[in-house]
Protein backbone atom coordinates (compact mmCIF):
# COMPACT_ATOMS: atom_id res chain seq x y z
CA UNK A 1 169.34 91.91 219.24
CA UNK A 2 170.25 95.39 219.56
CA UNK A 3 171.80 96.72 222.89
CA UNK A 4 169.89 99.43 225.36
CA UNK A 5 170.67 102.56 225.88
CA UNK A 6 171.61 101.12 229.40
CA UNK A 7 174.18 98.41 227.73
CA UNK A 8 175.13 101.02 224.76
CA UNK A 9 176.62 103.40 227.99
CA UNK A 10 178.32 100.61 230.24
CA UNK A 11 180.37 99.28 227.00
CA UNK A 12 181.53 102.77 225.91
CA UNK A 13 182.50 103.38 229.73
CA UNK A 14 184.10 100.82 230.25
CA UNK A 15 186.38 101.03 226.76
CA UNK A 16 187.34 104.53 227.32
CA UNK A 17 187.56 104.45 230.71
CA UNK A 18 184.69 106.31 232.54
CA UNK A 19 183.43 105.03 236.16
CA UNK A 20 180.00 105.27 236.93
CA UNK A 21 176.96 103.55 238.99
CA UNK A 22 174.22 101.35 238.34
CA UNK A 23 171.99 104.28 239.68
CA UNK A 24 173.85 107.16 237.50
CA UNK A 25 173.67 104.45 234.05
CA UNK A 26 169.86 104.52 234.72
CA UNK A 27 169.73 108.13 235.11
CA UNK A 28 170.88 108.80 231.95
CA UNK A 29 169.64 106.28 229.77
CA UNK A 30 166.34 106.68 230.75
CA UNK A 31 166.22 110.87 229.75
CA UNK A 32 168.04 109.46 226.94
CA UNK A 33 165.52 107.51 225.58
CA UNK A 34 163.03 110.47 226.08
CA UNK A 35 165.21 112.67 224.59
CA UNK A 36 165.85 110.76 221.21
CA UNK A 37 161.71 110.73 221.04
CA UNK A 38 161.40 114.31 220.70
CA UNK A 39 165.00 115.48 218.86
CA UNK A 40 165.12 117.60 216.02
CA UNK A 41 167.02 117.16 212.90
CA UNK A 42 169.11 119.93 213.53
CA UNK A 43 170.22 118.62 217.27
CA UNK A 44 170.10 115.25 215.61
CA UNK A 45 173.15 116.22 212.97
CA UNK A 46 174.96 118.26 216.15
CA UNK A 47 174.73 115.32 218.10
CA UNK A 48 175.71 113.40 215.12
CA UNK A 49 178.78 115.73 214.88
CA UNK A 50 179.69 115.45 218.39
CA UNK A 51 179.31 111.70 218.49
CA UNK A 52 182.44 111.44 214.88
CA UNK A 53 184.68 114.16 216.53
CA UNK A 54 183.34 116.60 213.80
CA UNK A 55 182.09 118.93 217.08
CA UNK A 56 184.34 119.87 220.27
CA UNK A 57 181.98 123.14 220.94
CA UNK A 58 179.58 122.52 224.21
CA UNK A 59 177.58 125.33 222.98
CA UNK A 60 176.70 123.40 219.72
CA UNK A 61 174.71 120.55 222.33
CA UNK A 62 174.15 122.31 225.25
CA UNK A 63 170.56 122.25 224.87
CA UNK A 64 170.82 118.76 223.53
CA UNK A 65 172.25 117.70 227.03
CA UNK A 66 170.65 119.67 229.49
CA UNK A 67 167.37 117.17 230.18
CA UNK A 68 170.38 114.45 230.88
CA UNK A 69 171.88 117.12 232.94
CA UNK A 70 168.29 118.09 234.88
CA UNK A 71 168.35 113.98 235.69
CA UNK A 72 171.57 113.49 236.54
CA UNK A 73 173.45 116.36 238.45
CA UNK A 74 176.76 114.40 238.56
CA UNK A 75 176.40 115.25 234.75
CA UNK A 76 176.87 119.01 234.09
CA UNK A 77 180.15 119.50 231.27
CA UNK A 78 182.02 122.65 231.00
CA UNK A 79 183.23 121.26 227.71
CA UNK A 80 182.60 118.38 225.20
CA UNK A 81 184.93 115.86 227.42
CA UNK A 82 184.50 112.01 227.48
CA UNK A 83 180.98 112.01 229.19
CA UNK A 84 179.74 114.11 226.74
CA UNK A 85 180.59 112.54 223.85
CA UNK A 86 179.29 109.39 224.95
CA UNK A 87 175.82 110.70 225.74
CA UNK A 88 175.80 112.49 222.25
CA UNK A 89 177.47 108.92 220.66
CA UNK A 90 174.19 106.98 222.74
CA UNK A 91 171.77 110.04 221.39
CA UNK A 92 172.66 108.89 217.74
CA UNK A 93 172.57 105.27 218.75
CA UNK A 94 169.21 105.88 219.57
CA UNK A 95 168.34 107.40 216.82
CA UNK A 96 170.12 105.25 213.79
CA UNK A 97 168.27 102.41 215.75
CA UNK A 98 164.63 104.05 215.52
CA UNK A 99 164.96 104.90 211.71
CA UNK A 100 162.79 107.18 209.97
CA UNK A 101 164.01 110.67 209.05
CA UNK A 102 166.06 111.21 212.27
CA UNK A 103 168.02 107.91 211.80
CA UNK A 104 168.72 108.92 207.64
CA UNK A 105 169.95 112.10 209.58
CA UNK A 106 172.23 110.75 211.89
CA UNK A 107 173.31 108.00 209.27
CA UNK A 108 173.95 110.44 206.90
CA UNK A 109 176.00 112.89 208.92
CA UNK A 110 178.14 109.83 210.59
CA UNK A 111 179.21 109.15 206.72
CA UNK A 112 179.80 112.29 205.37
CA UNK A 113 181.72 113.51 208.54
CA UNK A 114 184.43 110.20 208.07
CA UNK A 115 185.61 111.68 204.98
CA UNK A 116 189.13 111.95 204.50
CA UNK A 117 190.05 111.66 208.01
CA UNK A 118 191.01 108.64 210.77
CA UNK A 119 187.48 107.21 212.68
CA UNK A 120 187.65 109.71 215.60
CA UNK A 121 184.34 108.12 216.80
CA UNK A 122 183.56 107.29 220.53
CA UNK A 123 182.02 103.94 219.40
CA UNK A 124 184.37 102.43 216.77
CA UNK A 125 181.14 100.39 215.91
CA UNK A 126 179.23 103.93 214.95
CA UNK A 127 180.15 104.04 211.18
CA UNK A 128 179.69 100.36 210.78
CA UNK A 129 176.57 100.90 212.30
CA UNK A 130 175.43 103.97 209.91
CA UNK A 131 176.20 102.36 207.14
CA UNK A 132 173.84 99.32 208.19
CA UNK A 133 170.97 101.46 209.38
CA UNK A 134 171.35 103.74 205.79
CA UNK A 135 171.08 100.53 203.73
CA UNK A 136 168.29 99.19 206.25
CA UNK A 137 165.90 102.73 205.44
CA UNK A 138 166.70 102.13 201.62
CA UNK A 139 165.61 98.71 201.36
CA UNK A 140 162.18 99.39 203.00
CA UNK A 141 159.36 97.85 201.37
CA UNK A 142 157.01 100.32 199.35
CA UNK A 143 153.47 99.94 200.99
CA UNK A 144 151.13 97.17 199.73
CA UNK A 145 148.63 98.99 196.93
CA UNK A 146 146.26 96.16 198.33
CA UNK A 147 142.15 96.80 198.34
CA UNK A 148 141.09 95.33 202.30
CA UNK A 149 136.97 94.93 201.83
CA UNK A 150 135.50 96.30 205.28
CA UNK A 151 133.10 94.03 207.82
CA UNK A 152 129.78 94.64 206.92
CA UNK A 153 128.53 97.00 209.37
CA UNK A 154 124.70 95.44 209.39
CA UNK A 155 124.31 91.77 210.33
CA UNK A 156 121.48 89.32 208.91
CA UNK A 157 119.67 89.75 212.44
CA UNK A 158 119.39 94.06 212.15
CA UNK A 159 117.87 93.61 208.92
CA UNK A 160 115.61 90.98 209.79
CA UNK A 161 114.31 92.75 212.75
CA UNK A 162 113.23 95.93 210.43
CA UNK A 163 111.26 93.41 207.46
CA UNK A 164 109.47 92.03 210.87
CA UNK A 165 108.45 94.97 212.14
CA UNK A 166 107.75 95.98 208.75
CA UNK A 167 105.88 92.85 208.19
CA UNK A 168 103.54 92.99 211.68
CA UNK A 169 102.91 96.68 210.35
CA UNK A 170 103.94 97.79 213.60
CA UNK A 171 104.89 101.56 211.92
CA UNK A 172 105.15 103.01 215.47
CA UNK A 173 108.03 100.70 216.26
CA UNK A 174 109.97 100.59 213.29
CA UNK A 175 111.98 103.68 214.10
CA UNK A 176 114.66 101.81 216.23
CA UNK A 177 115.30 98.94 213.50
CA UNK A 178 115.59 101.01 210.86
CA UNK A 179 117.94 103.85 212.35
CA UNK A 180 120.26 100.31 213.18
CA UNK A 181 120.42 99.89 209.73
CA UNK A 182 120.14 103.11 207.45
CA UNK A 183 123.74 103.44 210.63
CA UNK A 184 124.65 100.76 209.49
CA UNK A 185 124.55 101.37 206.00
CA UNK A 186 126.27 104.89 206.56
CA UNK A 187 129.49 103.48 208.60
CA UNK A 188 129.94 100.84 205.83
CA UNK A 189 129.90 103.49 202.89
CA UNK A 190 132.54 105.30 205.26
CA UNK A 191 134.68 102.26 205.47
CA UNK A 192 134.38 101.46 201.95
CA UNK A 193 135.76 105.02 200.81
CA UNK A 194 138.70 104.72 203.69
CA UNK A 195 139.65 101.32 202.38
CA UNK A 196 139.73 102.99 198.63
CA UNK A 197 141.40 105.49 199.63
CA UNK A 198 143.96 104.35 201.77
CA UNK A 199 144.89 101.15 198.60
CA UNK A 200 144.85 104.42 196.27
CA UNK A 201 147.25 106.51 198.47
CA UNK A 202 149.25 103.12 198.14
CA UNK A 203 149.20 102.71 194.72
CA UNK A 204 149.98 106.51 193.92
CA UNK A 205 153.27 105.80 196.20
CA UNK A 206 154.25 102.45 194.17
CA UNK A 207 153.76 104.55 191.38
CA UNK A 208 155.57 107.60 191.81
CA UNK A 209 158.47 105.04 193.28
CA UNK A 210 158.13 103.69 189.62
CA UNK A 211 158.48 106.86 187.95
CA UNK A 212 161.74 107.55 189.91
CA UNK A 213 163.48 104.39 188.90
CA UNK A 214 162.43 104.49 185.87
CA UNK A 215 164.40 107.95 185.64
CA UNK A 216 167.45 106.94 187.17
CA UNK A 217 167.77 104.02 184.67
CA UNK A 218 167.19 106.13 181.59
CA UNK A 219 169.47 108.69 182.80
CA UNK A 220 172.72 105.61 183.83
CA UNK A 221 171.52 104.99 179.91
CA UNK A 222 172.46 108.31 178.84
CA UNK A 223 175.46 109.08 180.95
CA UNK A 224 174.64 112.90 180.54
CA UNK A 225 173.84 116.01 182.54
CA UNK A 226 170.11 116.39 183.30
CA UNK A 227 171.15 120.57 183.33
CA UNK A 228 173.82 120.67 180.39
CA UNK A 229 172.24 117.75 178.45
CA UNK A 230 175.74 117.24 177.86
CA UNK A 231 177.75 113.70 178.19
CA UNK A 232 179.36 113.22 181.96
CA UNK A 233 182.40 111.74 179.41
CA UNK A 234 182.77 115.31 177.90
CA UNK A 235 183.36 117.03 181.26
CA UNK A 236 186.20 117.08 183.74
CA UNK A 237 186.07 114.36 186.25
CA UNK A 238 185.10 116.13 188.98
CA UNK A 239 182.63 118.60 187.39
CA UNK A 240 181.21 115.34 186.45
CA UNK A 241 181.24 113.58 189.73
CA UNK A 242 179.66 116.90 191.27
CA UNK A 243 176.82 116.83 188.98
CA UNK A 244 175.80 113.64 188.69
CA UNK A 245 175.78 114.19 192.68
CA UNK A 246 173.42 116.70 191.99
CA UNK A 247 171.54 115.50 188.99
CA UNK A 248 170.82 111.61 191.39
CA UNK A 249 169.84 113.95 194.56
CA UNK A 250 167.10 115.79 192.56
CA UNK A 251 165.60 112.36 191.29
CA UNK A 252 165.25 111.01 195.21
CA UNK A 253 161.34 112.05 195.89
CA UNK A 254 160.39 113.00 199.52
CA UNK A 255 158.49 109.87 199.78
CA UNK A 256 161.99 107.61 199.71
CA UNK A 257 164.31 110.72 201.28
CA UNK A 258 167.36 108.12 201.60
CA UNK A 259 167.39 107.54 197.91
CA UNK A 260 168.04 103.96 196.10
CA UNK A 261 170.23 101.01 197.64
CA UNK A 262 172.41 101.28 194.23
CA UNK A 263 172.96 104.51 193.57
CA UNK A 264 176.96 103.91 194.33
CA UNK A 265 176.56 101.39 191.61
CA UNK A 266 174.48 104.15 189.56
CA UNK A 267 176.88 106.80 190.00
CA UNK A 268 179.89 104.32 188.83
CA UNK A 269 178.05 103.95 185.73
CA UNK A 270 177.54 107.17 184.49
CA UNK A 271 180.90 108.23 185.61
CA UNK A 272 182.74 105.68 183.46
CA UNK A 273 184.22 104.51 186.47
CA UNK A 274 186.05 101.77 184.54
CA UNK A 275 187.78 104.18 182.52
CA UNK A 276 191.77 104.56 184.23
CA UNK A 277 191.42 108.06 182.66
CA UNK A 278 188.20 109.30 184.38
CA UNK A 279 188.90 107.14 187.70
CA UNK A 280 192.47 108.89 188.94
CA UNK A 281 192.63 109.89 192.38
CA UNK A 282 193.40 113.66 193.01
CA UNK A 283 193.93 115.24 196.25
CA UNK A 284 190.67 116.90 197.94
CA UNK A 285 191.88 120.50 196.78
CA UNK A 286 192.54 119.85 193.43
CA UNK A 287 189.04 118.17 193.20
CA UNK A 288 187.41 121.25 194.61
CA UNK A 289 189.02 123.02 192.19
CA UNK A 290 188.87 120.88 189.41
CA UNK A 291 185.45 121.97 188.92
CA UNK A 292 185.87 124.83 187.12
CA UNK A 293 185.27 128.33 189.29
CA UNK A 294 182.43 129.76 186.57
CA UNK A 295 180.60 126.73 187.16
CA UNK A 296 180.96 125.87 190.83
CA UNK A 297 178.09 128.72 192.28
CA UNK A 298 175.53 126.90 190.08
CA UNK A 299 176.24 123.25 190.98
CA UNK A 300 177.45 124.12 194.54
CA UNK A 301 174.99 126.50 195.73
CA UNK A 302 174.17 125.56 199.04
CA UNK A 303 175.94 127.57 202.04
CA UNK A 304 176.96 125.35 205.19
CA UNK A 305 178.86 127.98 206.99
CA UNK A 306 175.10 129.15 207.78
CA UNK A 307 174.36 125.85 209.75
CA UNK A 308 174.80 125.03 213.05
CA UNK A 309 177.57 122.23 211.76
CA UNK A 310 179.18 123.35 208.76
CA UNK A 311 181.62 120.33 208.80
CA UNK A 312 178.67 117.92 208.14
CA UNK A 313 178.95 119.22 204.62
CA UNK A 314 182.86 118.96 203.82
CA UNK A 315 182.33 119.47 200.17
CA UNK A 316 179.80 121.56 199.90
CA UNK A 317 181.57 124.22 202.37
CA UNK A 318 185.07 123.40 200.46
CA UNK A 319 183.19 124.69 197.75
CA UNK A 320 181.72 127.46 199.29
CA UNK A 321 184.80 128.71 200.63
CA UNK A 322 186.96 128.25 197.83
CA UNK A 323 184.22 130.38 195.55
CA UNK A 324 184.76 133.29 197.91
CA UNK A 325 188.30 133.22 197.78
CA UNK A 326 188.54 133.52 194.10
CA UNK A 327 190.41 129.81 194.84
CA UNK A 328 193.07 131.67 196.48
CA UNK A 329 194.81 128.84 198.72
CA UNK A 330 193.66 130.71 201.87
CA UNK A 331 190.46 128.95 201.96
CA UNK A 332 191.85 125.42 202.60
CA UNK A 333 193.09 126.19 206.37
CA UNK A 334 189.72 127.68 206.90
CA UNK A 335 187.99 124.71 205.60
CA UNK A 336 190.32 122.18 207.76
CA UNK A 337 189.91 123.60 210.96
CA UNK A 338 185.87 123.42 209.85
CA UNK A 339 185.50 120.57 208.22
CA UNK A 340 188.72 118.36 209.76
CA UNK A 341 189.77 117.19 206.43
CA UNK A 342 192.82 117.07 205.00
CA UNK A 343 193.04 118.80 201.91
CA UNK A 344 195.82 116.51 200.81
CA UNK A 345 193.83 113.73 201.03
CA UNK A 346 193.20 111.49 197.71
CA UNK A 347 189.73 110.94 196.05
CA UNK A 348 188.24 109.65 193.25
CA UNK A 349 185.58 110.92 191.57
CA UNK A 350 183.43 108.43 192.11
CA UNK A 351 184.40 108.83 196.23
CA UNK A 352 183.73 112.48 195.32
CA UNK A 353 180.30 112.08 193.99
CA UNK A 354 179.15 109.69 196.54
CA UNK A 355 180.46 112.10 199.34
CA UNK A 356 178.74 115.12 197.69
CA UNK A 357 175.23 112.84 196.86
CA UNK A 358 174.96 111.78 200.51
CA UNK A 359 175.46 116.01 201.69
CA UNK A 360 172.57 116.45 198.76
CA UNK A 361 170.21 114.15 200.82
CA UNK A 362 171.16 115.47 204.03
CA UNK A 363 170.83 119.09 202.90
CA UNK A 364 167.42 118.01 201.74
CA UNK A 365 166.33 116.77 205.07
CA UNK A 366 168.30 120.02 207.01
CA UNK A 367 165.53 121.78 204.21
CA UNK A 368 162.86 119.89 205.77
């Protein structure tokens, strides 16, 4: 069973060391829970952000935290401190538990913003917790393409009471009877069509979920770029990694926005992952600009230094940044103070395209 908001708050207090009342836990939970009803997917990735140490800037959340602030008065931050980042860490909580295109969001941003750096999360649990809730939305069950027949909407006795009247040749009262039935009738025709349409609108959905799958096997068959039409084998690791990061993200259909439960698996295929040759480890710079600068503007398009948190897309803004500078070395302090990645860190490509797929989806949703 999952915890409350209530419990969520008492067991982060009381590991990091904040004191507060039974009244002032209340308080908070409680314009928690209303808050998390009504968040957007922008203040769901800043509160996301705030929540992994990705965000230190109030400004970034104040609006996020002032109904917790109107409820609580012994709540008003100057700064992201300790209180903060718990309420943000119990925002995303909140949402990760509720699923549905605010939980992908906070799942997503909780995973891409652990890249190459130490958990800095309030709630050690919170990644562990991501990762659960991100598998959880991708195993959902398509919706049953089943036909429900509707209640008849005249009985035996409605019916009966019009051939009587009918019968007695009573014309003057027949009106009554038969406006029960030719109602009747009506209201059945109009559930009929509802219950067609709603097993169609089903079956479209099962289908088009089809139609995807049925793409992302033929292209782990071909191992090639949907754009270049070109061999992922025949391209440098990382140019590869990046777009078959691209080429999965355009396959996942709005209907299923957190894409398939294997695509790891899928990306390790078309990436010869079991090749030692394709599968070395490079430091995060050198994969940036291991995809070669002509190419990068095309496959890397997307500008995060125009969102609210830029950091939420580490690769996409390391790629961004190093375009600019003509992959001058000057971009990579930028991008660390940004992003909080170490540009020393090692990756593989397959690390790389999984990183990069998961910004793809949560660009998508950003989009939205």
């Amino acid at each position: 069973m999952s915890e409350t908001t209530a419990q969520y708050l008492l067991r982060l207090h009381s590991t990091i060391g904040i004191t507060a009342d039974a009244a002032t836990i209340d308080r908070r939970s409680a314009s928690i829970d209303a808050l998390a009803a009504n968040i957007t997917v922008e203040q769901t990735i800043a509160a996301a952000a705030v929540s992994t140490g990705l965000v230190a800037d109030l400004a970034k959340v104040r609006e996020l935290l002032q109904p917790v602030s109107d409820s609580d008065p012994g709540f008003a931050p100057v700064q992201v401190d300790k209180a903060a980042a718990v309420v943000c860490s119990a925002v995303t909580n909140k949402l990760l538990a509720g699923g549905g295109t605010r939980g992908l969001t906070a799942a997503l941003v909780v995973l891409c913003a652990s890249m190459g750096q130490a958990t800095q999360h309030v709630d050690e649990r919170l990644r562990a917790i991501a990762q659960q809730q991100l598998w959880a939305i991708q195993r959902t069950a398509a919706p049953e393409a089943k036909y429900i027949a509707p209640q008849p909407q005249v009985t035996a006795e409605q019916i009966k009471a019009l051939i009587d009247t009918l019968a007695a040749g009573n014309v003057a009262n027949t009106t009554a009877p038969m406006q029960v039935v030719a109602d009747g009738i009506l209201a059945a025709l109009a559930a009929q069509s509802a219950a067609v349409g709603k097993a169609f609108e089903a079956l479209s959905v099962r289908q088009a979920i089809v139609e995807d799958e049925t793409r992302m096997q033929w292209w782990v068959v071909g191992k090639a770029s949907a754009e270049l039409f070109r061999p992922f084998a025949a391209l440098p690791p990382f140019e590869a990694a990046a777009r078959a990061a691209s080429d999965l993200s355009a396959m996942v259909s709005r209907m299923r926005p957190a894409g398939p439960f294997a695509a790891p698996a899928l990306l390790e295929r078309v990436l010869h992952a079991d090749d030692p040759a394709r599968s070395n480890a490079k430091p995060f710079a050198e994969a940036i600009v291991g995809i070669p600068l002509a190419e990068r503007p095309a496959i890397l398009k997307n500008k995060p230094s125009t969102t609210n948190v830029p950091g939420a897309f580490p690769i996409m803004l390391a790629a961004e940044y190093s375009i600019e500078s003509g992959d001058e070395e000057d971009w990579q302090p930028r991008f660390k103070r940004a992003a909080h990645v170490d540009v020393h860190t090692k990756i593989t490509p397959v690390e790389f395209a999984e990183q990069l797929y998961r910004e793809f989806l949560l660009w998508k949703l950003l989009q939205k």
